[in-house]
Protein backbone atom coordinates (compact mmCIF):
# COMPACT_ATOMS: atom_id res chain seq x y z
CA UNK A 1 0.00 0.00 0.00
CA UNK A 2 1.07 3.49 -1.06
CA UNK A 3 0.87 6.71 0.86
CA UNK A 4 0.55 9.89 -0.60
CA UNK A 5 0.25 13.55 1.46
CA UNK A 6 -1.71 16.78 -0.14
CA UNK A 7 -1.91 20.11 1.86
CA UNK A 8 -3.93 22.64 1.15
CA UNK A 9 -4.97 26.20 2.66
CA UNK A 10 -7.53 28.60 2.04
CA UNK A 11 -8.39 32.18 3.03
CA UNK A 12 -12.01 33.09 3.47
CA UNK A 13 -13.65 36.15 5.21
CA UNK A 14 -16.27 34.22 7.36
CA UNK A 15 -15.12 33.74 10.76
CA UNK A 16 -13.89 30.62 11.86
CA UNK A 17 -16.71 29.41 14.59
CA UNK A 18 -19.04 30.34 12.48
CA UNK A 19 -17.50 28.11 9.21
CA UNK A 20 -16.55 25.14 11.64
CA UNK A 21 -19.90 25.44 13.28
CA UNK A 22 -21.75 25.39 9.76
CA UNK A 23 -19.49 22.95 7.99
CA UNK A 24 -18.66 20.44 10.44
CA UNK A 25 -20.76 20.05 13.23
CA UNK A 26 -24.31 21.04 11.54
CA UNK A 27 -22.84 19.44 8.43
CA UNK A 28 -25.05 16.92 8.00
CA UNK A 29 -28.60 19.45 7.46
CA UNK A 30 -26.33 22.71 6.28
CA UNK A 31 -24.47 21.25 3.45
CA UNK A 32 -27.36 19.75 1.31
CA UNK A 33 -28.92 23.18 1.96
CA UNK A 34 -26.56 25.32 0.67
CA UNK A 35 -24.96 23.33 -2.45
CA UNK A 36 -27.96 20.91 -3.01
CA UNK A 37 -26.32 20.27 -6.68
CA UNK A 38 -23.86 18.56 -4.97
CA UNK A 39 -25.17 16.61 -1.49
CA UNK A 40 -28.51 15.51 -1.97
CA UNK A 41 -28.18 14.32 1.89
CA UNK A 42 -26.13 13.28 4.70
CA UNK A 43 -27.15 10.02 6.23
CA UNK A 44 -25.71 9.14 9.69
CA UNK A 45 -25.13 5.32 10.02
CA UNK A 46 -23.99 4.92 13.59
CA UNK A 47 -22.94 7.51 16.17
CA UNK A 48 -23.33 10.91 17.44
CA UNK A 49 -20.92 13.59 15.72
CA UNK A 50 -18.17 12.68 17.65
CA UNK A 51 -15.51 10.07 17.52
CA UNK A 52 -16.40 6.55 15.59
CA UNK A 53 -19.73 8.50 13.64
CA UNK A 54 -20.29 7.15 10.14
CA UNK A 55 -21.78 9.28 8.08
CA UNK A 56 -22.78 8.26 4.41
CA UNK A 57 -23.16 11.26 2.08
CA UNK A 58 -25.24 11.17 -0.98
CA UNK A 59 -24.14 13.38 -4.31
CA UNK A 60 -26.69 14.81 -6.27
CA UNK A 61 -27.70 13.15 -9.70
CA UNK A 62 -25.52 14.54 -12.07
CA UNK A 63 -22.56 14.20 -10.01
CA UNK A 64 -19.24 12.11 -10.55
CA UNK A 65 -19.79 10.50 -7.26
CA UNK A 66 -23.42 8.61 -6.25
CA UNK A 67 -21.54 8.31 -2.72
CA UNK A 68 -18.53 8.44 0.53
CA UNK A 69 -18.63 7.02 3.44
CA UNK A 70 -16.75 8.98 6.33
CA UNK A 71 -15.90 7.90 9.63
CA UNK A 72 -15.11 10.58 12.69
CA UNK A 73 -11.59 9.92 13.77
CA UNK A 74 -11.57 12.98 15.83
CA UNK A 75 -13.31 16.32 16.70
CA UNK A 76 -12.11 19.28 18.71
CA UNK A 77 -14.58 22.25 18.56
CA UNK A 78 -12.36 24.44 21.08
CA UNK A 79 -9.72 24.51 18.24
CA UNK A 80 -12.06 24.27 15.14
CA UNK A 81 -10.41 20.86 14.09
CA UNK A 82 -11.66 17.51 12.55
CA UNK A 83 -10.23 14.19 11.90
CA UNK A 84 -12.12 11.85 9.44
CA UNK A 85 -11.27 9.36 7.23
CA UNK A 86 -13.13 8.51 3.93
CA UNK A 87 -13.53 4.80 4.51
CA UNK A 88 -16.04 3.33 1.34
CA UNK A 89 -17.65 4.95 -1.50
CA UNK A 90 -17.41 5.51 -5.57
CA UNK A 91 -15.17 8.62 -4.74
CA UNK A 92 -12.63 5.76 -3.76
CA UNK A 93 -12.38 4.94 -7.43
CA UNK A 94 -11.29 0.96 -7.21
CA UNK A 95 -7.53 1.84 -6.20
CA UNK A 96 -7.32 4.02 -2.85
CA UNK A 97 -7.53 2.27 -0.14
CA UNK A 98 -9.11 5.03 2.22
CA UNK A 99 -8.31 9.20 2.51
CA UNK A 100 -7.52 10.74 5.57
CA UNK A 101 -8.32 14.53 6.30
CA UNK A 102 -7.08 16.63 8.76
CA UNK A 103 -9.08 19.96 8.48
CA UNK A 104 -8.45 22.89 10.63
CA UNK A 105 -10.41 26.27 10.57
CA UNK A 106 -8.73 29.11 12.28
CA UNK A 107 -9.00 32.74 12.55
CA UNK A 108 -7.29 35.02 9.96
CA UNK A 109 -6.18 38.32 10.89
CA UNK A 110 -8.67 39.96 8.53
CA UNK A 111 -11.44 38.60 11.02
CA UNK A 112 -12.39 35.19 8.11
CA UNK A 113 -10.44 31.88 8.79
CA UNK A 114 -8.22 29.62 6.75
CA UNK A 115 -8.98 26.43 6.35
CA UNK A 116 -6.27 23.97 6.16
CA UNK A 117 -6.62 20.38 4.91
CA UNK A 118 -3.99 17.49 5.38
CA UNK A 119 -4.66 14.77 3.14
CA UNK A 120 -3.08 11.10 3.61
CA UNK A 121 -4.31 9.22 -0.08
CA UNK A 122 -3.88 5.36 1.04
CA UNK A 123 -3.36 3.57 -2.14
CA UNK A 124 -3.59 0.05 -2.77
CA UNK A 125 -0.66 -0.07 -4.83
CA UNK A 126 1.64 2.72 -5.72
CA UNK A 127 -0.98 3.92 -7.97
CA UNK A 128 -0.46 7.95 -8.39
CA UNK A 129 -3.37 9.80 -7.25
CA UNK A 130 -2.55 13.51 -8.06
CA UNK A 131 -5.34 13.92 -10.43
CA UNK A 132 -7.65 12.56 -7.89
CA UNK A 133 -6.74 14.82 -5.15
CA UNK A 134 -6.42 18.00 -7.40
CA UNK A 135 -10.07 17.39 -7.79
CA UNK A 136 -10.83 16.96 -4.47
CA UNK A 137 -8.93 20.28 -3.38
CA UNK A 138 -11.06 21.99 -6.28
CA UNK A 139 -14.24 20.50 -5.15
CA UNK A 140 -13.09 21.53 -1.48
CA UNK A 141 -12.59 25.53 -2.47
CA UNK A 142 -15.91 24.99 -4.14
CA UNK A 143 -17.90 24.25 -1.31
CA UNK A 144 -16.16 26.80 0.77
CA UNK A 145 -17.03 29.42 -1.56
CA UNK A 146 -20.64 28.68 -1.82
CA UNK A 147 -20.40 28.32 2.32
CA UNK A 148 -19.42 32.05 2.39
CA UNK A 149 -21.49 33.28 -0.28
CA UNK A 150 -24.49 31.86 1.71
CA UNK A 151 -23.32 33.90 4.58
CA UNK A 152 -22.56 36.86 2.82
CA UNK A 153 -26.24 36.54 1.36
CA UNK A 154 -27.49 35.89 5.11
CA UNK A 155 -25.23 37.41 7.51
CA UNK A 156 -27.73 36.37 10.33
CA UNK A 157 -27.46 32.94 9.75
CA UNK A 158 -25.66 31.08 12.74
């Protein structure tokens, strides 16, 4: 099995409890209601948010994906941090074993956050998944975008 590591970081003007609140701990109803062309719905298949949670998340027709399945590693809402690991689903594509993500939102000094995103590709062979995780990352400062666009359009919300 092959390991490959991606990092990523992103500047946005929302602020960070806000975003981590949104995103990761109301994920599961806020997402498909803010980019409902891409997450039809977020199932939860065993847990409670926290640690050992399976969630199953549902693309919208049209998409590349019909499905992931992530499982909580960890979650630390003091520091705006999540640990999950993509553990089943199309998104896999036959020849990754599982992803890892270690996200972090934290505040920027122009009052938004950055979001930073560690990214452990475990492939079942030394198969080279650049291409994959380029479109992950682009997918990634897609939803973040639409995220603070809907809270640009709503600044009451949350």
């Amino acid at each position: 099995m092959g390991v490959t590591c991606f990092e990523h970081e992103i500047a946005h003007s929302v602020p960070p409890a806000k975003m981590f609140r949104s995103s990761v701990l109301e994920h599961d109803t806020f997402i498909p209601r803010v980019v409902p062309h891409v997450v039809k719905c977020v199932e939860v298949i065993q847990g409670d948010g926290g640690p050992g949670t399976i969630k199953k998340i549902h693309f919208s027709e049209g998409h590349k994906f019909k499905f992931t399945t992530h499982r909580i590693d960890a979650v630390d809402i003091e520091n705006h941090s999540i640990s999950y690991t993509v553990i089943d689903g199309d998104i896999l594509c036959g020849y990754i074993e599982s992803i890892s993500h270690e996200l972090t939102v934290s505040a920027s000094p122009n009052g938004g956050f950055i979001y930073k995103n560690k990214i452990k590709y475990h492939t079942k062979g030394d198969e080279d998944c650049t291409e994959h995780a380029n479109g992950v990352k682009e997918e990634g400062i897609a939803l973040f975008k639409a995220i603070e666009a809907h809270f640009i359009a709503n600044p009451g919300a949350f």
